[in-house]
PDB file of N, CA and C in Angstrom:
ATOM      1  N   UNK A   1      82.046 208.854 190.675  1.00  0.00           N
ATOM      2  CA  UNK A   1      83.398 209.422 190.769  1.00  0.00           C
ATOM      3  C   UNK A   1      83.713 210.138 189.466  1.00  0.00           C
ATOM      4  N   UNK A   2      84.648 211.113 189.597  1.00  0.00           N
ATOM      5  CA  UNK A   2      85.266 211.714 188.208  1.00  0.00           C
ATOM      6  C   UNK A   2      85.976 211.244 187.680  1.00  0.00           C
ATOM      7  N   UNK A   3      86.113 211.341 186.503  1.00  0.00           N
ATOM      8  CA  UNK A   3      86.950 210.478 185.792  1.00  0.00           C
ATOM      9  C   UNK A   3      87.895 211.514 184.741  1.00  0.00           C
ATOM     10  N   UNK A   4      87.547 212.362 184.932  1.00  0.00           N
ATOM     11  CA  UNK A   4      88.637 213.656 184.160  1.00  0.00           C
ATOM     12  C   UNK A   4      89.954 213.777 185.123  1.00  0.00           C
ATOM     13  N   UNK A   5      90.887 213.618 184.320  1.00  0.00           N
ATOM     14  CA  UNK A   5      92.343 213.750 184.883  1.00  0.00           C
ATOM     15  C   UNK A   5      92.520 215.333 185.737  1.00  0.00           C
ATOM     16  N   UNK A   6      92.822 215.646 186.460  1.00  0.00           N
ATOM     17  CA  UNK A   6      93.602 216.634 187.221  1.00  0.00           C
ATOM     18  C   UNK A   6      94.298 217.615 186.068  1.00  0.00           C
ATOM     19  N   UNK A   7      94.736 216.850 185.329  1.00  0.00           N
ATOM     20  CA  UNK A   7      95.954 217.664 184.190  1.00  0.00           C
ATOM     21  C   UNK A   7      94.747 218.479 183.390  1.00  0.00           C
ATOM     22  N   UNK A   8      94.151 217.619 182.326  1.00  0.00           N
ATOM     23  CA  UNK A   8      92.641 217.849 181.835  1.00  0.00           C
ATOM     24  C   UNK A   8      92.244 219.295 182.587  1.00  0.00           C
ATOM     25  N   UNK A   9      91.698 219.072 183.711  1.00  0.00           N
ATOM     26  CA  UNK A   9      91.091 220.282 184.670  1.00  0.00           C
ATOM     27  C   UNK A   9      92.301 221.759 184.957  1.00  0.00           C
ATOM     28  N   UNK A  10      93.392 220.875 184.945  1.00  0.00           N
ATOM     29  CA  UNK A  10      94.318 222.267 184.975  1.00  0.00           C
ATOM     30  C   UNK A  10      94.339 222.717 183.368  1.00  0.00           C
ATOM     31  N   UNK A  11      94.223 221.961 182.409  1.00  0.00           N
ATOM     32  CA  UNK A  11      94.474 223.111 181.566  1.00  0.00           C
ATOM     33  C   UNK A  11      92.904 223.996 181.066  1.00  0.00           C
ATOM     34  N   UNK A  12      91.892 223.315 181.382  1.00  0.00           N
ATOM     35  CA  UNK A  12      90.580 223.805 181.556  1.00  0.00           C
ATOM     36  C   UNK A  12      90.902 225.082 182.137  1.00  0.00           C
ATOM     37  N   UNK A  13      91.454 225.179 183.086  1.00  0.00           N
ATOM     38  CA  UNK A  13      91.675 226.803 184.178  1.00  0.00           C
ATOM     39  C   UNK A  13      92.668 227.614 183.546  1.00  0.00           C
ATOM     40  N   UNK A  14      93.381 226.686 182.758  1.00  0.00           N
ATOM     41  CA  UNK A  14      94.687 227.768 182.074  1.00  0.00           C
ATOM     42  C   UNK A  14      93.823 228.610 181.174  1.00  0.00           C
ATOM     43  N   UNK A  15      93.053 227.970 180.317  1.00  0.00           N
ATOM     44  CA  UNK A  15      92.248 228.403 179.021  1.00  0.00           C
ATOM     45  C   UNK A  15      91.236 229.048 179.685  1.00  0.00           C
ATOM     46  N   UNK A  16      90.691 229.729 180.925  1.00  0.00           N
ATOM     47  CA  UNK A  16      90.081 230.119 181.810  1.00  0.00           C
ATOM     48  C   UNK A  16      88.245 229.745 181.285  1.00  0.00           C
ATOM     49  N   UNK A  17      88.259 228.741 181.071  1.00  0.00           N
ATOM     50  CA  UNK A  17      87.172 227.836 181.180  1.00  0.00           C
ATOM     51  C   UNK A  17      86.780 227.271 182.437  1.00  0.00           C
ATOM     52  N   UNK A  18      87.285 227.534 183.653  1.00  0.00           N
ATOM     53  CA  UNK A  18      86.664 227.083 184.748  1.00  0.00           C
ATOM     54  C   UNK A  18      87.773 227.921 185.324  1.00  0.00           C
ATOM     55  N   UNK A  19      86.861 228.364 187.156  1.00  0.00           N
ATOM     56  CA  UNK A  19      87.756 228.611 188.194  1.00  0.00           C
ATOM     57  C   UNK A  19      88.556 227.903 188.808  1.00  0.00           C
ATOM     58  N   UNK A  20      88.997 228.216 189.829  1.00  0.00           N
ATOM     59  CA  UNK A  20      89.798 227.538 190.912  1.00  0.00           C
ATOM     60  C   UNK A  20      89.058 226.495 191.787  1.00  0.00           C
ATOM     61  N   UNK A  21      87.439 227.363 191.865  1.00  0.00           N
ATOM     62  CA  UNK A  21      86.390 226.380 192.475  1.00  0.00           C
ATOM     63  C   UNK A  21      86.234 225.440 191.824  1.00  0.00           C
ATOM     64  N   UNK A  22      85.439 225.353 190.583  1.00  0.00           N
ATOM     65  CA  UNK A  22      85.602 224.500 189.804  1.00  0.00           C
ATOM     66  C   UNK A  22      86.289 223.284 189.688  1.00  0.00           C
ATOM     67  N   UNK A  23      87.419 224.216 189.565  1.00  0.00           N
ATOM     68  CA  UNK A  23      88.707 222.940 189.391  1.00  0.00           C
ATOM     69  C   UNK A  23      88.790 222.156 190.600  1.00  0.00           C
ATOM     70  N   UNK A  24      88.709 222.543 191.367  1.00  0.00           N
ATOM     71  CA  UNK A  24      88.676 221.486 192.911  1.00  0.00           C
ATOM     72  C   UNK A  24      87.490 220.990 193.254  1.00  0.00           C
ATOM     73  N   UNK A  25      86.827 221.376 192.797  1.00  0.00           N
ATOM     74  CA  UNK A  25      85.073 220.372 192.623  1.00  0.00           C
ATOM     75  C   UNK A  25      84.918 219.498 192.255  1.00  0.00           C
ATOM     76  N   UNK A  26      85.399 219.475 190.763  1.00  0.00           N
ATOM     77  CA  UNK A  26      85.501 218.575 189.954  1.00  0.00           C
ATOM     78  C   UNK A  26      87.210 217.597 189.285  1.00  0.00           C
ATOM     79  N   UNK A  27      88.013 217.634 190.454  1.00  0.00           N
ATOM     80  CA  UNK A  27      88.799 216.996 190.741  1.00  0.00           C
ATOM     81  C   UNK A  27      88.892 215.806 192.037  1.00  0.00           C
ATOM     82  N   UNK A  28      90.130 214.991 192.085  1.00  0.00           N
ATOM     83  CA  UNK A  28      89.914 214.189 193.129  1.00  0.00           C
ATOM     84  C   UNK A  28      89.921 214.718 194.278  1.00  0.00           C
ATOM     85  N   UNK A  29      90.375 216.164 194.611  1.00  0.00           N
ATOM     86  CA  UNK A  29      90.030 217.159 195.713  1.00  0.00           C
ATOM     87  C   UNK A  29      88.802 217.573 196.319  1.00  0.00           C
ATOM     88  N   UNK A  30      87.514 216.987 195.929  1.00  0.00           N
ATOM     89  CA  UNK A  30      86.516 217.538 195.944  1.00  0.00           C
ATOM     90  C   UNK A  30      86.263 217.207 197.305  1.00  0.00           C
ATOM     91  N   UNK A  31      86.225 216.341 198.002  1.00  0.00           N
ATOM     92  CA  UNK A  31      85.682 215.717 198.930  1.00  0.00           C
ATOM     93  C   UNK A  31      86.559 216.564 200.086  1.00  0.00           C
ATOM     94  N   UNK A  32      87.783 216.135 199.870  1.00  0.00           N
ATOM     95  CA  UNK A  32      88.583 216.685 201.130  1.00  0.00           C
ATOM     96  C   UNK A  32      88.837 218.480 201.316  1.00  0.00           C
ATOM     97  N   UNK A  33      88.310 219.073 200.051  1.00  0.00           N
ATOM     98  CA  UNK A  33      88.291 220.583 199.576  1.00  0.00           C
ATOM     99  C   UNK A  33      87.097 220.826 200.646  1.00  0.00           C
ATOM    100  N   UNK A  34      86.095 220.441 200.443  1.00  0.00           N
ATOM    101  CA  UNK A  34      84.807 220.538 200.981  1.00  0.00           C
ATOM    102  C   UNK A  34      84.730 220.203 202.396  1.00  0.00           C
ATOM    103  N   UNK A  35      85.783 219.186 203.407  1.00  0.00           N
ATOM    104  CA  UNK A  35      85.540 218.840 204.078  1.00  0.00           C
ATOM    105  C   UNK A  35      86.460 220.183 205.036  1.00  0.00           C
ATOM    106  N   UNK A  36      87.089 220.966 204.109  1.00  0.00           N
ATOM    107  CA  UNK A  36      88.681 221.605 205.152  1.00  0.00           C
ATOM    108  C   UNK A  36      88.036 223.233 204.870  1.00  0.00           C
ATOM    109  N   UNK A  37      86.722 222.996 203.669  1.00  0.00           N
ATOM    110  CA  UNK A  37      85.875 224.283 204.135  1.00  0.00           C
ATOM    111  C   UNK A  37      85.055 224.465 205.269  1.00  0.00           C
ATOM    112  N   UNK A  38      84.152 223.239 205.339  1.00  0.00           N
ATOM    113  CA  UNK A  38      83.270 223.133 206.718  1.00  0.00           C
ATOM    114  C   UNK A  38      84.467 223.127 207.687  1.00  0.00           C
ATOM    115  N   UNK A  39      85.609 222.395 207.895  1.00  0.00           N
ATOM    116  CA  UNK A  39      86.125 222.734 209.412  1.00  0.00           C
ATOM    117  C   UNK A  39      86.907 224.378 209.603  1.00  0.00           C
ATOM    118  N   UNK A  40      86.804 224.903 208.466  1.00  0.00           N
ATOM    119  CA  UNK A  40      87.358 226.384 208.611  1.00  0.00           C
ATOM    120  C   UNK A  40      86.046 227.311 208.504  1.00  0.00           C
ATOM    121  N   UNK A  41      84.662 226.901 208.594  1.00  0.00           N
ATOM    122  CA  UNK A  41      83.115 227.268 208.597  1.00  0.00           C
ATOM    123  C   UNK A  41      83.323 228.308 207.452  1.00  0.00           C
ATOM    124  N   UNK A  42      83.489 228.119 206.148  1.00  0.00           N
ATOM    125  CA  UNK A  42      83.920 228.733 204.863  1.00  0.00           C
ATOM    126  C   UNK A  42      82.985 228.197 203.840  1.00  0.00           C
ATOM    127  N   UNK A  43      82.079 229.064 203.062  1.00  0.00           N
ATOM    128  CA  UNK A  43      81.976 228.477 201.934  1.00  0.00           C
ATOM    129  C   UNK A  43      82.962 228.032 200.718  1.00  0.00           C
ATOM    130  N   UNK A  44      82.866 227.312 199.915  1.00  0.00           N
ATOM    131  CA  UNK A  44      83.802 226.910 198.672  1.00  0.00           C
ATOM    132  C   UNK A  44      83.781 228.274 197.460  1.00  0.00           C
ATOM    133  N   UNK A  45      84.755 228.507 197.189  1.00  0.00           N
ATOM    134  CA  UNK A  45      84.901 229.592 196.240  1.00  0.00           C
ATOM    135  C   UNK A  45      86.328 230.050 195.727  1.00  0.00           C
ATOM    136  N   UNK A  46      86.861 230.892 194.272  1.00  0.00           N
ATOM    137  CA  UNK A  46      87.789 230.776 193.762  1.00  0.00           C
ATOM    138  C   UNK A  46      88.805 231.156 194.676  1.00  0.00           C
ATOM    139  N   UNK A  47      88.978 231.837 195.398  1.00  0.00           N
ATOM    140  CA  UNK A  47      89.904 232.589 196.571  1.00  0.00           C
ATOM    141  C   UNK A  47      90.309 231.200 197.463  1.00  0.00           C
ATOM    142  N   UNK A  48      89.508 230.754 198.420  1.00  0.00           N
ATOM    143  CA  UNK A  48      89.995 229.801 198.856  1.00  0.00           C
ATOM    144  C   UNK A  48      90.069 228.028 198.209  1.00  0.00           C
ATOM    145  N   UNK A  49      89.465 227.978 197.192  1.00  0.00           N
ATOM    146  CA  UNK A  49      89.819 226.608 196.550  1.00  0.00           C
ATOM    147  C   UNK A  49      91.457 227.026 195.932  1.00  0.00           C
ATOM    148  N   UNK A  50      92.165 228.159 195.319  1.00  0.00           N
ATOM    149  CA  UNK A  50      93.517 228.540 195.007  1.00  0.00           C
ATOM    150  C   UNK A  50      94.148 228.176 196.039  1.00  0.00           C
ATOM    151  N   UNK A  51      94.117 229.136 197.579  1.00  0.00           N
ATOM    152  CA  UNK A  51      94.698 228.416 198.170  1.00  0.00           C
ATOM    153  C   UNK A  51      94.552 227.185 198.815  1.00  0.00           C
ATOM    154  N   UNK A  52      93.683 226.202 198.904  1.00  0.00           N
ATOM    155  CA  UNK A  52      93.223 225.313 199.465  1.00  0.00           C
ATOM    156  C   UNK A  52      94.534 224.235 198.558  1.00  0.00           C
ATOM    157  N   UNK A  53      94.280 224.487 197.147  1.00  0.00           N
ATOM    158  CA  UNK A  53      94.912 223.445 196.130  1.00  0.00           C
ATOM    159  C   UNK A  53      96.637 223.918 196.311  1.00  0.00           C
ATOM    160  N   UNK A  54      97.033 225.350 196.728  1.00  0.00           N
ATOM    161  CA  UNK A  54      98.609 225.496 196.800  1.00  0.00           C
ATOM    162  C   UNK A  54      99.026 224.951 197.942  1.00  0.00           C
ATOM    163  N   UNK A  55      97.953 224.382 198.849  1.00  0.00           N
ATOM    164  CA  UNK A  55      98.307 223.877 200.516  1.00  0.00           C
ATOM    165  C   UNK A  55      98.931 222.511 200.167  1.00  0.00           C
ATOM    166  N   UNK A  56      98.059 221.971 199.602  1.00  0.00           N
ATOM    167  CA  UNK A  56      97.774 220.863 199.355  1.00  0.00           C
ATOM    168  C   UNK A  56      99.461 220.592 198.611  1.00  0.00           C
ATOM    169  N   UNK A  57      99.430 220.862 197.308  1.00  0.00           N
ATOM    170  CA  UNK A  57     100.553 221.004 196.228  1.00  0.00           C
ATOM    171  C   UNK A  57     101.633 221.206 197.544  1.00  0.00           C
ATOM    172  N   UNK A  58     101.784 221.815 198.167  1.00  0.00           N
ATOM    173  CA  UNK A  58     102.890 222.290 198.905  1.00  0.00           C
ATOM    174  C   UNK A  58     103.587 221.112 200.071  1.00  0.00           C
ATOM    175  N   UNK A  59     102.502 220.462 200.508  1.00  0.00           N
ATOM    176  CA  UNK A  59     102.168 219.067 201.135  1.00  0.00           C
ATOM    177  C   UNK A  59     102.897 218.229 200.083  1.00  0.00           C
ATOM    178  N   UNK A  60     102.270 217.873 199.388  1.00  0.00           N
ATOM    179  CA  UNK A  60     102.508 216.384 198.298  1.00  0.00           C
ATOM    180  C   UNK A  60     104.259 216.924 198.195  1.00  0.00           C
ATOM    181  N   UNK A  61     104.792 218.074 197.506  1.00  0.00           N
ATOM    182  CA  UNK A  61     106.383 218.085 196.922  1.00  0.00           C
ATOM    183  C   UNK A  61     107.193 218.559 197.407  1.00  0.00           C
ATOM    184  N   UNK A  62     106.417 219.398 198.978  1.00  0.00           N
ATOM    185  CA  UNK A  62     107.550 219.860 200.080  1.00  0.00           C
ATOM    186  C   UNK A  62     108.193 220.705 199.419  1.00  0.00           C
ATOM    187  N   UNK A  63     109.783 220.448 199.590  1.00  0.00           N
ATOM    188  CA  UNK A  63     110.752 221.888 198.993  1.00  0.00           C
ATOM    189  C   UNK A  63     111.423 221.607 197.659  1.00  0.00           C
ATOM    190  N   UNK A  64     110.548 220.319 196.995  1.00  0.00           N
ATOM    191  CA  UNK A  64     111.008 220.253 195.458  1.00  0.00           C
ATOM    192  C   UNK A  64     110.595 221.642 194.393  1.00  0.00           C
ATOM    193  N   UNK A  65     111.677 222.113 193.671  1.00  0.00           N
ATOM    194  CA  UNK A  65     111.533 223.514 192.920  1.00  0.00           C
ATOM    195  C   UNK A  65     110.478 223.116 192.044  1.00  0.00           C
ATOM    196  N   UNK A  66     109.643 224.216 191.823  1.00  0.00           N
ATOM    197  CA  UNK A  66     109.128 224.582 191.399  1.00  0.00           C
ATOM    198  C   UNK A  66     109.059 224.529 189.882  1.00  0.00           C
ATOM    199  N   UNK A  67     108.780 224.121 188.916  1.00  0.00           N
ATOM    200  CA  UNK A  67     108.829 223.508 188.039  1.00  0.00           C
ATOM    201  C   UNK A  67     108.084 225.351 186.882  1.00  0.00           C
ATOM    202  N   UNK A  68     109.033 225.781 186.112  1.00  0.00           N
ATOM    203  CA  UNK A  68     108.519 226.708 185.533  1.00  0.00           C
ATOM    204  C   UNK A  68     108.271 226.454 183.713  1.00  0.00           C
ATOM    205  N   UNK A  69     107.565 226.752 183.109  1.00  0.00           N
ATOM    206  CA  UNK A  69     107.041 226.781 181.720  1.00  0.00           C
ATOM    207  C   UNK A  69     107.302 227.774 180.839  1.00  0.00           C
ATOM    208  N   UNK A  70     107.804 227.979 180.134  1.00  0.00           N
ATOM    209  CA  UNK A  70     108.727 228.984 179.352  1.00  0.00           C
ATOM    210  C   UNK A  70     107.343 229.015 178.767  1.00  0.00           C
TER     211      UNK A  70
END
């Protein structure tokens, strides 16, 4: 299992040290990322791991705002 935090991996992608793929590879997403590519017959890649992870995000906080970073 991974043991690098989610947060860790997001700021890895901020500092553009890893993609979007990446980042959902090597997060606790990996498994279920991989599993919602095979049922959409998709390989894994930065385009759909972005949206795969805003589906997801959108799921977990529903219509809580959006949290912005000055």
């Amino acid at each position: 299992m991974n043991n690098e935090s989610f947060e860790n991996l997001v700021q890895l992608k901020q500092d553009g040290k890893i993609g979007w793929c990446e980042l959902a590879l090597r997060s606790e997403h990996a498994a279920p990322y991989i599993q919602w590519c095979d049922d959409h017959g998709i390989e894994p890649d930065d385009n759909n791991a972005e949206l795969y992870l805003e589906q997801t995000e959108e799921k977990l906080y529903g219509d809580e705002p959006e949290m912005v970073t000055v």
